[in-house]
Protein backbone atom coordinates (compact mmCIF):
# COMPACT_ATOMS: atom_id res chain seq x y z
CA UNK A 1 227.15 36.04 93.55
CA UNK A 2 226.65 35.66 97.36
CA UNK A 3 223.79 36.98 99.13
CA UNK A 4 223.70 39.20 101.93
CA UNK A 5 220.05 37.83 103.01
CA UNK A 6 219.42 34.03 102.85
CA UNK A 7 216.91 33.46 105.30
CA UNK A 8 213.73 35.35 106.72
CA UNK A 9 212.48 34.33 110.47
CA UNK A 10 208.67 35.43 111.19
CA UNK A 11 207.47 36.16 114.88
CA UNK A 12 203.76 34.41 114.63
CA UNK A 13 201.65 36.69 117.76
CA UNK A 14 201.13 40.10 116.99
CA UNK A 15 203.37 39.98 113.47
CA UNK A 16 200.91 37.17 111.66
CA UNK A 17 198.00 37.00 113.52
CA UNK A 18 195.83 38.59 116.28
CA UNK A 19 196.82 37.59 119.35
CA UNK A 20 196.96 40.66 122.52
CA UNK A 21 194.16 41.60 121.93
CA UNK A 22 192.46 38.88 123.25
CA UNK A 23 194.43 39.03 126.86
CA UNK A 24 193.52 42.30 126.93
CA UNK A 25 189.76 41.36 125.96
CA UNK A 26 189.51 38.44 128.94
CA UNK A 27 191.59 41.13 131.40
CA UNK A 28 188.91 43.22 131.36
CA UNK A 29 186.69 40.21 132.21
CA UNK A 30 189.03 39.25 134.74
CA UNK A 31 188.69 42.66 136.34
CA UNK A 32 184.73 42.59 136.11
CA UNK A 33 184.75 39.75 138.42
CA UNK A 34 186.66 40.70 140.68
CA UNK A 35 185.54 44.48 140.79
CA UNK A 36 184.42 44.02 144.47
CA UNK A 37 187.58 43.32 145.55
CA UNK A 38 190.27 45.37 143.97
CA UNK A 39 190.62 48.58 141.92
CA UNK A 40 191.05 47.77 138.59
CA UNK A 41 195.12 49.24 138.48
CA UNK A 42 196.06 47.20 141.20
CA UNK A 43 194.37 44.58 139.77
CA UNK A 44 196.44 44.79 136.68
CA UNK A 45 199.83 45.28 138.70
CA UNK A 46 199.85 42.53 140.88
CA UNK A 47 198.33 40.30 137.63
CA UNK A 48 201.52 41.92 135.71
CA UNK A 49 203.43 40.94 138.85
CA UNK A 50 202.02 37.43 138.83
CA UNK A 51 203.07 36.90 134.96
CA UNK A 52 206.27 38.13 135.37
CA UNK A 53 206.87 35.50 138.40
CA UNK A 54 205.42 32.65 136.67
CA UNK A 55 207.55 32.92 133.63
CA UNK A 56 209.97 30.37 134.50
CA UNK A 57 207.08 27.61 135.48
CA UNK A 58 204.45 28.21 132.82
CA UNK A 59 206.50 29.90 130.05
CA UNK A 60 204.44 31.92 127.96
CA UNK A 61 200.81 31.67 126.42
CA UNK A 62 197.36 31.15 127.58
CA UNK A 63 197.50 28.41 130.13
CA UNK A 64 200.30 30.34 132.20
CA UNK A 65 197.85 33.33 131.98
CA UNK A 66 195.11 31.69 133.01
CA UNK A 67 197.23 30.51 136.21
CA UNK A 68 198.19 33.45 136.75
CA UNK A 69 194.61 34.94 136.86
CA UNK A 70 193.35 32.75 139.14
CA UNK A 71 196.56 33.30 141.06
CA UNK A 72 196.25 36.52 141.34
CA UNK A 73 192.21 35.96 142.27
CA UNK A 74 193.39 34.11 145.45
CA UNK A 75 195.89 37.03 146.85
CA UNK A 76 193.16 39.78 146.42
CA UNK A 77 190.49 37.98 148.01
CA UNK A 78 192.20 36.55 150.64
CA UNK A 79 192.24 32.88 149.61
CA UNK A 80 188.27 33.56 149.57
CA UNK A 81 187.32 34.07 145.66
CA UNK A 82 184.26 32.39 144.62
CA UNK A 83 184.22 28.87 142.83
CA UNK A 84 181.89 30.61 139.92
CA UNK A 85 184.81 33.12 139.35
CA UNK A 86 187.49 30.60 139.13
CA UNK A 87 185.06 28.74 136.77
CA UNK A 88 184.82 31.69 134.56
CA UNK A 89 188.51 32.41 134.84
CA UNK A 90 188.86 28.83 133.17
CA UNK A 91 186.00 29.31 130.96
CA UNK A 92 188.35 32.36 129.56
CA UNK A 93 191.05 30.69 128.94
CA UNK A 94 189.00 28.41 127.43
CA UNK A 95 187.53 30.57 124.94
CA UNK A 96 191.11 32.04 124.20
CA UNK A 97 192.25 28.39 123.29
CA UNK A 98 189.20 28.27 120.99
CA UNK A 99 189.23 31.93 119.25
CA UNK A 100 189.60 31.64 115.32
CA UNK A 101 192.93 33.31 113.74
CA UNK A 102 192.86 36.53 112.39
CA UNK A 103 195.78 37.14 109.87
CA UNK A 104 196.77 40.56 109.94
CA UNK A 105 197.25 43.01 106.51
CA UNK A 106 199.43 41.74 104.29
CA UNK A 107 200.34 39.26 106.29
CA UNK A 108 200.38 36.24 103.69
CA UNK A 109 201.17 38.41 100.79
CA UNK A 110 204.40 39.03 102.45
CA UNK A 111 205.44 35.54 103.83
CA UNK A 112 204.48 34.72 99.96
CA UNK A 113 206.55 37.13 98.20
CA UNK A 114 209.88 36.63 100.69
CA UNK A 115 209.26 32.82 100.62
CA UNK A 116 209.69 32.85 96.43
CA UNK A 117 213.30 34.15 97.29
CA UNK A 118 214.81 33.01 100.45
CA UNK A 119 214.61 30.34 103.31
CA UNK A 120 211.35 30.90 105.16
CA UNK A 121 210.74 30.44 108.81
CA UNK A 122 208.40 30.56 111.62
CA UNK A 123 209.93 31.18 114.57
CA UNK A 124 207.74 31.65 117.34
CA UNK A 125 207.27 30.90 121.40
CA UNK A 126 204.39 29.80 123.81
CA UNK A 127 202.29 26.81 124.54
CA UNK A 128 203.02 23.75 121.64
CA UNK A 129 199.71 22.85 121.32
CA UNK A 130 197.91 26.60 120.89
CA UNK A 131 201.02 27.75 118.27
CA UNK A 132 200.37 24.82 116.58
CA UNK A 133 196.71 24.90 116.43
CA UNK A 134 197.08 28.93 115.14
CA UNK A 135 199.77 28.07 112.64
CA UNK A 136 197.33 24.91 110.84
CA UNK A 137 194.24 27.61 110.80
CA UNK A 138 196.30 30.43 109.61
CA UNK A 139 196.42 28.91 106.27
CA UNK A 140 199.83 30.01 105.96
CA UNK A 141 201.80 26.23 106.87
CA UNK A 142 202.76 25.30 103.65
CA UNK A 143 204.80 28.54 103.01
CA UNK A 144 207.37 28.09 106.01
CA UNK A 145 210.36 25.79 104.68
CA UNK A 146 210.94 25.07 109.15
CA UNK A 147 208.90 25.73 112.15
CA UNK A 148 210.58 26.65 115.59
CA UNK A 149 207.93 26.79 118.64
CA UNK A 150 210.63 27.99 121.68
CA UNK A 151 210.36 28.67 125.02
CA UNK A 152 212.38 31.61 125.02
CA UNK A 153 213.86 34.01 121.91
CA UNK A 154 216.98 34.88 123.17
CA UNK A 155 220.75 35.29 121.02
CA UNK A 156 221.56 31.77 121.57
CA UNK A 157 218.52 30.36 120.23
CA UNK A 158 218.47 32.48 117.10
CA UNK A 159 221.55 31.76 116.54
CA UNK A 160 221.51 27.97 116.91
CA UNK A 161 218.25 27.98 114.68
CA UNK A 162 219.73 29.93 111.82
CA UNK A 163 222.90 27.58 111.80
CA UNK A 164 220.48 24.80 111.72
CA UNK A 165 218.38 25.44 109.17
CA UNK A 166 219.98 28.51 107.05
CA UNK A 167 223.47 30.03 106.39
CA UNK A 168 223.83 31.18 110.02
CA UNK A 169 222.73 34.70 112.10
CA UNK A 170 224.74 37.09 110.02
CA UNK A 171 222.34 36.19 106.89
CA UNK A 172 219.00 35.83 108.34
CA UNK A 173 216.54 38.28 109.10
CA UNK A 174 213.99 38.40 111.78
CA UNK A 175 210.52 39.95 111.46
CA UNK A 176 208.29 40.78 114.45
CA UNK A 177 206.43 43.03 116.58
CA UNK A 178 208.70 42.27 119.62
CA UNK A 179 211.41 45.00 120.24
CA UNK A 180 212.69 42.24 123.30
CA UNK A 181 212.29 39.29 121.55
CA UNK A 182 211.99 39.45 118.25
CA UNK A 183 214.54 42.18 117.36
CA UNK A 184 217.24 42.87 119.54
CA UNK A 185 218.33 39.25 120.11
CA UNK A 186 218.61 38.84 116.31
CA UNK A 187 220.64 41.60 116.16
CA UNK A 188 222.76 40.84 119.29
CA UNK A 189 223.38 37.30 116.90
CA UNK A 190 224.69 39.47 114.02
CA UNK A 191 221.58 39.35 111.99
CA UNK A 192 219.08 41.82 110.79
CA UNK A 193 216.17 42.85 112.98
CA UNK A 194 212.89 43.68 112.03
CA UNK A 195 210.33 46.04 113.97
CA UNK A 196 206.60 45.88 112.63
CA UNK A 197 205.52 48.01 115.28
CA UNK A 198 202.04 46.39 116.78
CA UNK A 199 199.12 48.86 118.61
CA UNK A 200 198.65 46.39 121.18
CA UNK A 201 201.97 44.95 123.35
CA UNK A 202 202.57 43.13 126.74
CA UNK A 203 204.07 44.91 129.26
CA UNK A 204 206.96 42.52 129.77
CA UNK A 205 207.87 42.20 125.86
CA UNK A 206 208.91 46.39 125.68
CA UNK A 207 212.63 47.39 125.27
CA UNK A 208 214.12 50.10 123.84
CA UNK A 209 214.84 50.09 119.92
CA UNK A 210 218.71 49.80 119.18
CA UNK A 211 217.91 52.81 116.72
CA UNK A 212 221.86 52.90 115.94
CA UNK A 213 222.33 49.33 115.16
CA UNK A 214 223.56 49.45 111.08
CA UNK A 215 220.94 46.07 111.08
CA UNK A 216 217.82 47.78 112.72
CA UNK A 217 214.96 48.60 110.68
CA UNK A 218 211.14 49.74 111.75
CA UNK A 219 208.54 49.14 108.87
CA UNK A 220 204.72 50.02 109.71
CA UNK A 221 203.47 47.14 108.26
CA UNK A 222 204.20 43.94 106.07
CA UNK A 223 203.50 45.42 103.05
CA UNK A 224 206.42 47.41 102.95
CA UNK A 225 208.73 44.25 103.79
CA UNK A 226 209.39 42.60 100.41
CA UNK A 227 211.18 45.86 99.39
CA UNK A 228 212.92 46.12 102.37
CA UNK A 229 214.56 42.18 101.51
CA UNK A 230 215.58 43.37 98.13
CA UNK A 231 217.14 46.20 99.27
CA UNK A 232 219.40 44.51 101.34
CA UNK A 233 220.08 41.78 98.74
């Protein structure tokens, strides 16, 4: 009998592992130091702004944030931002690169029960190095059948890594925390999408659910996904 579901894509940030929460953590460090020269929601903005610009040099993950940080140190002060503060802007981003994972619940119970059915994959986007340094001390390596670190998650790449290493879009499945980039493109490829809603999300990956897509589904947490695959077969 053919399946419906062959292969199951999992985001890695936010759907795995711990990951916002420490921008958020060294954002609030960034706006300590620079407290004497802007209020802490413009501060935010014209970081936001910064991220958003620097997208399409630095990509995404810690290194581009960094930039951007001391980027956006230099505009508020005028070109005039202390060396210590740029120091401790690196020493961040530093400290980021270094922070242990944290798997969230159920997180390897579910990439263990999916992966003794179907075609398991990580599918995730950012800096090589850091997603590959996460993914060795998650613990979870040997459970992925293929590993895809991207610099974007749009409908073209989903699609060209299902056809590559499954039975194409229209029997895979994505899993993620991402409404922009972990669900909707999946779904815009003909596959099913995902939503494991996370507390903490960046501003730039929000969109709004496609709550009338036939191949949408919201779970509140990992647990609940192995039931979900069976269901759809």
């Amino acid at each position: 009998m053919t399946r419906n579901l062959t292969t199951i894509g999992f985001d890695a940030d936010d759907t795995l592992w711990h990951n916002e929460r420490f921008f958020q953590l060294t954002q609030t460090r960034f706006h300590d130091l620079l407290a004497d020269y802007a209020d802490p929601d413009d501060l935010a903005s014209r970081l936001l702004a910064a991220e958003r610009r620097n997208l399409g040099q630095y990509g995404f993950g810690i290194k581009g944030f960094v930039l951007s940080m001391i980027e956006t140190a230099l505009d508020v002060t005028d070109d005039r931002v202390p060396a210590p503060v740029i120091r401790e802007l690196i020493a961040a981003g530093q400290d980021m690169l270094q922070h242990p994972i944290e798997l969230l619940p159920h997180a390897r119970t579910a990439v263990e029960a999916v992966a003794g059915t179907h075609r398991v994959l990580l599918i995730t986007k950012g800096d090589l190095l850091d997603q590959e340094r996460k993914l060795a001390q998650s613990g979870l390596g040997d459970l992925f059948d293929g590993v895809e670190i991207v610099s974007a998650k749009t409908q073209p790449v989903y699609s060209a890594i299902f056809d590559r290493h499954g039975d194409g879009a229209a029997r895979a499945l994505m899993v993620g925390n991402s409404m922009k980039s972990d669900v909707v493109p999946v779904i815009e490829a003909g596959g099913w999408g995902v939503w494991v809603p996370h507390g903490l999300t960046w501003e730039i990956e929000h969109a709004d659910p496609p709550r009338n897509a036939p191949r949408f589904h919201e779970l509140p947490d990992l647990a609940s996904l192995p039931a979900l695959v069976a269901q759809i077969g």
